[in-house]
N, C-alpha and C. Protein backbone atom coordinates (compact mmCIF):
# COMPACT_ATOMS: atom_id res chain seq x y z
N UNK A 1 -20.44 114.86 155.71
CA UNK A 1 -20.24 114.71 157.14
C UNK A 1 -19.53 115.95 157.68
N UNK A 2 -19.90 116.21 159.10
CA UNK A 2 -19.14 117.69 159.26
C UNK A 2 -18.22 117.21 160.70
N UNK A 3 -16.86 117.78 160.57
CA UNK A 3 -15.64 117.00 160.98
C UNK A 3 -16.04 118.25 162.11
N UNK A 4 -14.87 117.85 163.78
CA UNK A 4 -15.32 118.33 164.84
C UNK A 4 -14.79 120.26 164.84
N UNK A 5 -14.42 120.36 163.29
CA UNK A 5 -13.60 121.95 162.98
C UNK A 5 -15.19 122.95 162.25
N UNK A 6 -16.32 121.57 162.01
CA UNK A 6 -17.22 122.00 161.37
C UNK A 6 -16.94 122.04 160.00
N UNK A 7 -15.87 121.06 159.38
CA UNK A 7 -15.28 121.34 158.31
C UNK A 7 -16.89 120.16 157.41
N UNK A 8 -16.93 120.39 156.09
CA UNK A 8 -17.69 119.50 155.26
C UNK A 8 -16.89 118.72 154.54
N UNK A 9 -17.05 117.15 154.93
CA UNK A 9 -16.20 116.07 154.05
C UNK A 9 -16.87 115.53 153.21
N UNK A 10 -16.32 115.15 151.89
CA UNK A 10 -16.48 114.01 151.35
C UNK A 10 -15.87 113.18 150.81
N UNK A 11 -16.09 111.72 150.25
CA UNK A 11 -15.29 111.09 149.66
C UNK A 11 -15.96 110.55 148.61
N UNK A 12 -14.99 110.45 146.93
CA UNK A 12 -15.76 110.32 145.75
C UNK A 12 -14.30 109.37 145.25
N UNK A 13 -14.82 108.45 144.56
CA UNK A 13 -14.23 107.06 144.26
C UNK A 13 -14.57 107.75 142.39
N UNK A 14 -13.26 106.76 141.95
CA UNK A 14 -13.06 107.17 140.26
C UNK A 14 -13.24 106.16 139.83
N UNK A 15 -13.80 104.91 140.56
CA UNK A 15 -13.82 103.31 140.07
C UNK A 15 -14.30 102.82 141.34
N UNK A 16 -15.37 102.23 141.21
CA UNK A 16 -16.09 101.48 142.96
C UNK A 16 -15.48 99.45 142.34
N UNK A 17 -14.96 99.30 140.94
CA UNK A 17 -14.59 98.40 140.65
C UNK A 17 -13.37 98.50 140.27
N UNK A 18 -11.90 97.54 140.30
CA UNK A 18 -10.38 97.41 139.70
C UNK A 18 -10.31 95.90 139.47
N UNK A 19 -9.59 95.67 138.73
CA UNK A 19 -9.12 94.44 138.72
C UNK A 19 -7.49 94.05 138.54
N UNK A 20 -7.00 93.02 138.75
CA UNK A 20 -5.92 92.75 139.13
C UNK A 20 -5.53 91.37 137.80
N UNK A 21 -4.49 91.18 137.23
CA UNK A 21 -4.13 90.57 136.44
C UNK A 21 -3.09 90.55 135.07
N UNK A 22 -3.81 90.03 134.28
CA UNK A 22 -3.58 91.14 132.80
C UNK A 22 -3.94 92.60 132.31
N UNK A 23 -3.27 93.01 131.99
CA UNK A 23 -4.07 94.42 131.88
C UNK A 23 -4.30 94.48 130.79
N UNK A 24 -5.81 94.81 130.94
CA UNK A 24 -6.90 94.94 129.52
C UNK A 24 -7.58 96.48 129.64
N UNK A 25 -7.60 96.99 128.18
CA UNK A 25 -8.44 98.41 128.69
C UNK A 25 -9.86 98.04 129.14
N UNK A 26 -10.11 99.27 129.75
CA UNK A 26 -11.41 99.06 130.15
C UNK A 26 -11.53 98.21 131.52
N UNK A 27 -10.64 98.08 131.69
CA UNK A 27 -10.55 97.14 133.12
C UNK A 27 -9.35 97.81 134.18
N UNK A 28 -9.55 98.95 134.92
CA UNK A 28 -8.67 99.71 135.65
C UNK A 28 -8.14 98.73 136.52
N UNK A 29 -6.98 99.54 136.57
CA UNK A 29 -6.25 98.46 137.93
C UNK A 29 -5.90 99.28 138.58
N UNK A 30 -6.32 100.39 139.21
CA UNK A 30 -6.43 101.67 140.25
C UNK A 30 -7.55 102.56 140.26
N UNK A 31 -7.92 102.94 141.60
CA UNK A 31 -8.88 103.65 141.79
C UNK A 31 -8.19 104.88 142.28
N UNK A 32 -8.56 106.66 141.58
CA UNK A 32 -8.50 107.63 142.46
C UNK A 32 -9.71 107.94 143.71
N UNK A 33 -9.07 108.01 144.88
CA UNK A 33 -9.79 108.36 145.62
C UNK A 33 -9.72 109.83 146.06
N UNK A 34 -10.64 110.75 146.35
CA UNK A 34 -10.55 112.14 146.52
C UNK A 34 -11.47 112.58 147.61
N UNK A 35 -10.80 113.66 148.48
CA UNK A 35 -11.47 113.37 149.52
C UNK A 35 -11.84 114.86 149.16
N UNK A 36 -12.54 115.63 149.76
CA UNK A 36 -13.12 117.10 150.08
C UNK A 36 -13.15 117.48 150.62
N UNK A 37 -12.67 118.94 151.08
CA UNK A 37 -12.95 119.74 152.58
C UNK A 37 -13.50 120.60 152.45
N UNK A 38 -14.65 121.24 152.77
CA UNK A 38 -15.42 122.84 152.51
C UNK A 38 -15.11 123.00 154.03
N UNK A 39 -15.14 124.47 154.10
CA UNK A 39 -15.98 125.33 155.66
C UNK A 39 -17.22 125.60 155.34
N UNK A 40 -17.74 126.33 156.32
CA UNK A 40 -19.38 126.52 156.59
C UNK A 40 -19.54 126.75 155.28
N UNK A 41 -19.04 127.83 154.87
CA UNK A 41 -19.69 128.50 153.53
C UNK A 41 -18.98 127.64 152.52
N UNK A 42 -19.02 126.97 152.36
CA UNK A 42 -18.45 125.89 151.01
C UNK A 42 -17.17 126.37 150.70
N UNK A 43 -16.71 127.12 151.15
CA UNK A 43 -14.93 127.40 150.19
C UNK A 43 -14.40 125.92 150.82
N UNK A 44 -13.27 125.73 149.72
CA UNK A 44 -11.98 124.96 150.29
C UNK A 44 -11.06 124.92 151.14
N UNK A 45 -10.59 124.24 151.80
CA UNK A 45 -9.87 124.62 152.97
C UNK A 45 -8.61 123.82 153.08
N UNK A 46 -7.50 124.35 152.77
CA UNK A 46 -5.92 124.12 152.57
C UNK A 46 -5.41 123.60 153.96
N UNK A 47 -5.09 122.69 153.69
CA UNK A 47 -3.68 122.17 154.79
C UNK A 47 -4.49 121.29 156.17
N UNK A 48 -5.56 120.82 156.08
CA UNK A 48 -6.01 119.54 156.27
C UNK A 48 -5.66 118.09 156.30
N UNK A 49 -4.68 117.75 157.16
CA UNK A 49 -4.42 116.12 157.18
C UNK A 49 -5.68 115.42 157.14
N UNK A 50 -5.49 114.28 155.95
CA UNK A 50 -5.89 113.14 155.38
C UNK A 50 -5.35 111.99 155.51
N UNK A 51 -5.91 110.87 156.22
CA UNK A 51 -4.95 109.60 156.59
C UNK A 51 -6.32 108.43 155.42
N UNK A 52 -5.34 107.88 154.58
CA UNK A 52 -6.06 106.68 154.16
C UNK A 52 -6.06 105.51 154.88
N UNK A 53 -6.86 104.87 154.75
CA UNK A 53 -6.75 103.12 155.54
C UNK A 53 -7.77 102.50 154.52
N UNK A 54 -7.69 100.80 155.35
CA UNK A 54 -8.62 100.03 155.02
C UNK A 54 -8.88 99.52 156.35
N UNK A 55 -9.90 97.87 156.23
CA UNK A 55 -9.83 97.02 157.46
C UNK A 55 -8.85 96.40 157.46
N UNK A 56 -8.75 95.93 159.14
CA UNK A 56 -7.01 95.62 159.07
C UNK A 56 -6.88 94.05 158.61
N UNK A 57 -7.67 93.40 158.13
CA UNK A 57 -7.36 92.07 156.77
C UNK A 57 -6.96 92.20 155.84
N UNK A 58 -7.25 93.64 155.55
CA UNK A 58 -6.88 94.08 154.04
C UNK A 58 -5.18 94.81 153.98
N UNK A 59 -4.76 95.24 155.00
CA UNK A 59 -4.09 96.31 155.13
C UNK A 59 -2.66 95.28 153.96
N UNK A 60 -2.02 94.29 154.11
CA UNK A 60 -1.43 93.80 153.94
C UNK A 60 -1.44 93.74 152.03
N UNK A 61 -2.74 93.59 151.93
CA UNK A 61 -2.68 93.56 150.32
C UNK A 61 -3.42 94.82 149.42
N UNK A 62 -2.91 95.90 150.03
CA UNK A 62 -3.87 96.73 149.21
C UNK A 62 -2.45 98.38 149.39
N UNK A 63 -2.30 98.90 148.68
CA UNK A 63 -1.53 100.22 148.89
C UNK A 63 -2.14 101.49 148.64
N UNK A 64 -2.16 102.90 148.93
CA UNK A 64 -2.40 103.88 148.83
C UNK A 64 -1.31 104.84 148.81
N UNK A 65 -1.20 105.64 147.63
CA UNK A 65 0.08 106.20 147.23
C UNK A 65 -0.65 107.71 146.82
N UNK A 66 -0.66 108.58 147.85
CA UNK A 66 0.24 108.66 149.08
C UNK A 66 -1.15 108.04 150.07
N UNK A 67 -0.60 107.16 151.72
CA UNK A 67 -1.37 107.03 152.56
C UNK A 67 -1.90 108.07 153.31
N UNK A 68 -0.93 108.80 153.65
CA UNK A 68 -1.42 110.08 154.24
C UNK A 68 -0.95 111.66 153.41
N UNK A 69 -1.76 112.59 153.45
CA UNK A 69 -1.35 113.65 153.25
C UNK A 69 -2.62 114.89 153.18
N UNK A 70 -1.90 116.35 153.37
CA UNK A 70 -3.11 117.68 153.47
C UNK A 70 -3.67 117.94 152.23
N UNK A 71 -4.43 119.07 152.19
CA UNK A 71 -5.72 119.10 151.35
C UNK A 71 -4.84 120.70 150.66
N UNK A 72 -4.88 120.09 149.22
CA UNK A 72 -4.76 121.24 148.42
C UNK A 72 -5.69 121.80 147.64
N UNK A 73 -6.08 122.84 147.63
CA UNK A 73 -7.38 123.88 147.15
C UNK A 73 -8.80 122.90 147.42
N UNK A 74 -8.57 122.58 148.86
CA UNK A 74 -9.39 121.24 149.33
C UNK A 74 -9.59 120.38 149.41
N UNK A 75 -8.74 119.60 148.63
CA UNK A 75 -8.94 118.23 147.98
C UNK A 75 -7.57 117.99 148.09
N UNK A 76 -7.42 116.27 148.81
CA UNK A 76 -6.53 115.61 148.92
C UNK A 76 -6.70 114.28 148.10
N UNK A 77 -5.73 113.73 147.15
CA UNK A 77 -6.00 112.36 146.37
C UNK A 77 -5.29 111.55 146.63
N UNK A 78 -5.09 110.56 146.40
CA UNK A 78 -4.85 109.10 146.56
C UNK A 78 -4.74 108.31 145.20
N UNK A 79 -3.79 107.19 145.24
CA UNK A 79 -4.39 106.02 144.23
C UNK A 79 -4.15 105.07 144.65
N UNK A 80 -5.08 104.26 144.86
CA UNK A 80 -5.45 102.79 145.40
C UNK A 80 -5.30 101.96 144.44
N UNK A 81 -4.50 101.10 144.91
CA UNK A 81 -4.13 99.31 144.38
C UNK A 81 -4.73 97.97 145.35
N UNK A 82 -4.45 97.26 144.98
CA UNK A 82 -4.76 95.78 145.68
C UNK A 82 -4.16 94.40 144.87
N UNK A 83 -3.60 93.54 145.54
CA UNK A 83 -3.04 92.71 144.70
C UNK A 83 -3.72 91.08 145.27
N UNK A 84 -5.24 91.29 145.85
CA UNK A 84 -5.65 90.51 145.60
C UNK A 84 -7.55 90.61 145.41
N UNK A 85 -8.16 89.46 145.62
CA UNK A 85 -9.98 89.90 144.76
C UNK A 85 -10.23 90.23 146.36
N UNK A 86 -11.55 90.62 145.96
CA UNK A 86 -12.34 90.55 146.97
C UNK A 86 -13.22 92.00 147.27
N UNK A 87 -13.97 92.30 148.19
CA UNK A 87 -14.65 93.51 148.60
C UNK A 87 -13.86 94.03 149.50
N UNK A 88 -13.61 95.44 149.52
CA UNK A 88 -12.38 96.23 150.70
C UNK A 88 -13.29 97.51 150.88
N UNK A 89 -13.30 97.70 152.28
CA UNK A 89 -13.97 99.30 152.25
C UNK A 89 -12.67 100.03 153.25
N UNK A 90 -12.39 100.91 151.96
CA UNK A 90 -12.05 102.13 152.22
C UNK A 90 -12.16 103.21 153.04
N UNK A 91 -11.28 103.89 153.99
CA UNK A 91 -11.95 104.58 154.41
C UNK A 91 -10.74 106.27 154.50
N UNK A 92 -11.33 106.84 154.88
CA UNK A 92 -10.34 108.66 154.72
C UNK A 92 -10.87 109.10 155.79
N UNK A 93 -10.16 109.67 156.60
CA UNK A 93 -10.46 110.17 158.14
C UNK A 93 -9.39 111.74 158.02
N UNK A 94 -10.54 112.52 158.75
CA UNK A 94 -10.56 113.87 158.79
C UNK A 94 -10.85 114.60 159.90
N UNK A 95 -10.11 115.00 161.01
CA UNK A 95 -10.29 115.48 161.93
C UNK A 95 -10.62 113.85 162.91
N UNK A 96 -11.96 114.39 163.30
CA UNK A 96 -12.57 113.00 164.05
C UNK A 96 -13.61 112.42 162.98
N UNK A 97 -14.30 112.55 161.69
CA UNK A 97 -14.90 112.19 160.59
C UNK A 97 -13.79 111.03 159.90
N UNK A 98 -14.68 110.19 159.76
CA UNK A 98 -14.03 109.23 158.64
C UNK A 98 -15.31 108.75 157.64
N UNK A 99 -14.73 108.80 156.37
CA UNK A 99 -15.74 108.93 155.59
C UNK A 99 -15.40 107.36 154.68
N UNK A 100 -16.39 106.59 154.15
CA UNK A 100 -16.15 105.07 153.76
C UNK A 100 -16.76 104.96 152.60
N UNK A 101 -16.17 103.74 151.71
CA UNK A 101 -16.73 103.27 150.48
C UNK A 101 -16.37 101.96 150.55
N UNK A 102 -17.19 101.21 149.42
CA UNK A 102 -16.95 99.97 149.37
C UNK A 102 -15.86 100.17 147.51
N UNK A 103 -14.82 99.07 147.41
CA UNK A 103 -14.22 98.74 146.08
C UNK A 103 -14.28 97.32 146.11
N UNK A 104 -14.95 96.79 144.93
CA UNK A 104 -14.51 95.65 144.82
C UNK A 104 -13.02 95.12 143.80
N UNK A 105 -12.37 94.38 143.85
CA UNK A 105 -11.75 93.61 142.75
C UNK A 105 -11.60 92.72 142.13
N UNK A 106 -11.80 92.42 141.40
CA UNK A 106 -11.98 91.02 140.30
C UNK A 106 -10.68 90.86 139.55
N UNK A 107 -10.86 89.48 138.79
CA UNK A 107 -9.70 89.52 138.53
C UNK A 107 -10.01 89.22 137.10
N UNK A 108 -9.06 90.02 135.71
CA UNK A 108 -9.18 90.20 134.51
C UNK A 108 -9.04 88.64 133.96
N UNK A 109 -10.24 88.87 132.64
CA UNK A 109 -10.28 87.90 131.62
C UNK A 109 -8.49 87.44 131.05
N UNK A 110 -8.47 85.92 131.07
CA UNK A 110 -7.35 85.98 130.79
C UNK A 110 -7.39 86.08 128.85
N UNK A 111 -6.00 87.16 128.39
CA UNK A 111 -6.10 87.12 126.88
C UNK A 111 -6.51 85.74 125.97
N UNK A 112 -7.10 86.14 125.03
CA UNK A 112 -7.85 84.75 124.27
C UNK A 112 -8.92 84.24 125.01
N UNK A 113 -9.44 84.27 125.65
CA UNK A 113 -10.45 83.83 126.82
C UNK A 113 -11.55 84.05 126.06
N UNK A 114 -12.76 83.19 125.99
CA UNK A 114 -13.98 83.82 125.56
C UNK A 114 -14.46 83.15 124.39
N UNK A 115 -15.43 83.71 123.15
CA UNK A 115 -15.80 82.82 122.17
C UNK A 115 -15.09 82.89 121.12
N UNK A 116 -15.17 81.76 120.40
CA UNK A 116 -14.55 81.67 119.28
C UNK A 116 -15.50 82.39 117.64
């Protein structure tokens, strides 16, 4: 998407799934989110405010550490939690661009769970 500076955004998710519970490997309980800034010619572009959100149902059970912050060697990150299930879309806003994903969360097998 190209923000109103003509800047190029994107946003790339390290887990479109987390879960919340016991913690089992293989079952993340945070997502990095990373956002992107090019100019025309694809370089990176430093010192870009990045504001994270969600929808505002979600806002209450979900954190982003850090919520807001600028773009270093282009790229600004995040790590997303949630402390309850459900589908949440994400979103990272850039200039006047806001760029969206969907995460779902489930909630982990409890230990011993399963066949004998």
């Amino acid at each position: 998407m190209l923000s109103e500076h003509g800047y190029r955004v994107s946003l790339q998710l390290s887990d479109t799934q987390i879960w919340i519970g016991f913690p089992l490997p293989n079952f993340p309980e945070a997502a990095r989110l990373v956002v992107r800034v090019r100019d025309t010619q694809g370089q990176p572009v430093d010192g870009i405010s990045v504001r994270f959100s969600v929808e505002p149902s979600w806002t209450q059970n979900v954190s982003f550490t850090p919520a807001e912050l600028r773009t270093r060697h282009g790229e600004a990150q995040t790590i997303f939690q949630a402390n309850t299930t459900g589908v949440v879309r994400v979103m990272a806003r850039v200039d006047n661009v806001t760029c969206d994903a969907s995460i779902t969360i489930g909630t982990t097998p409890s230990p011993g769970s399963g066949g004998s």
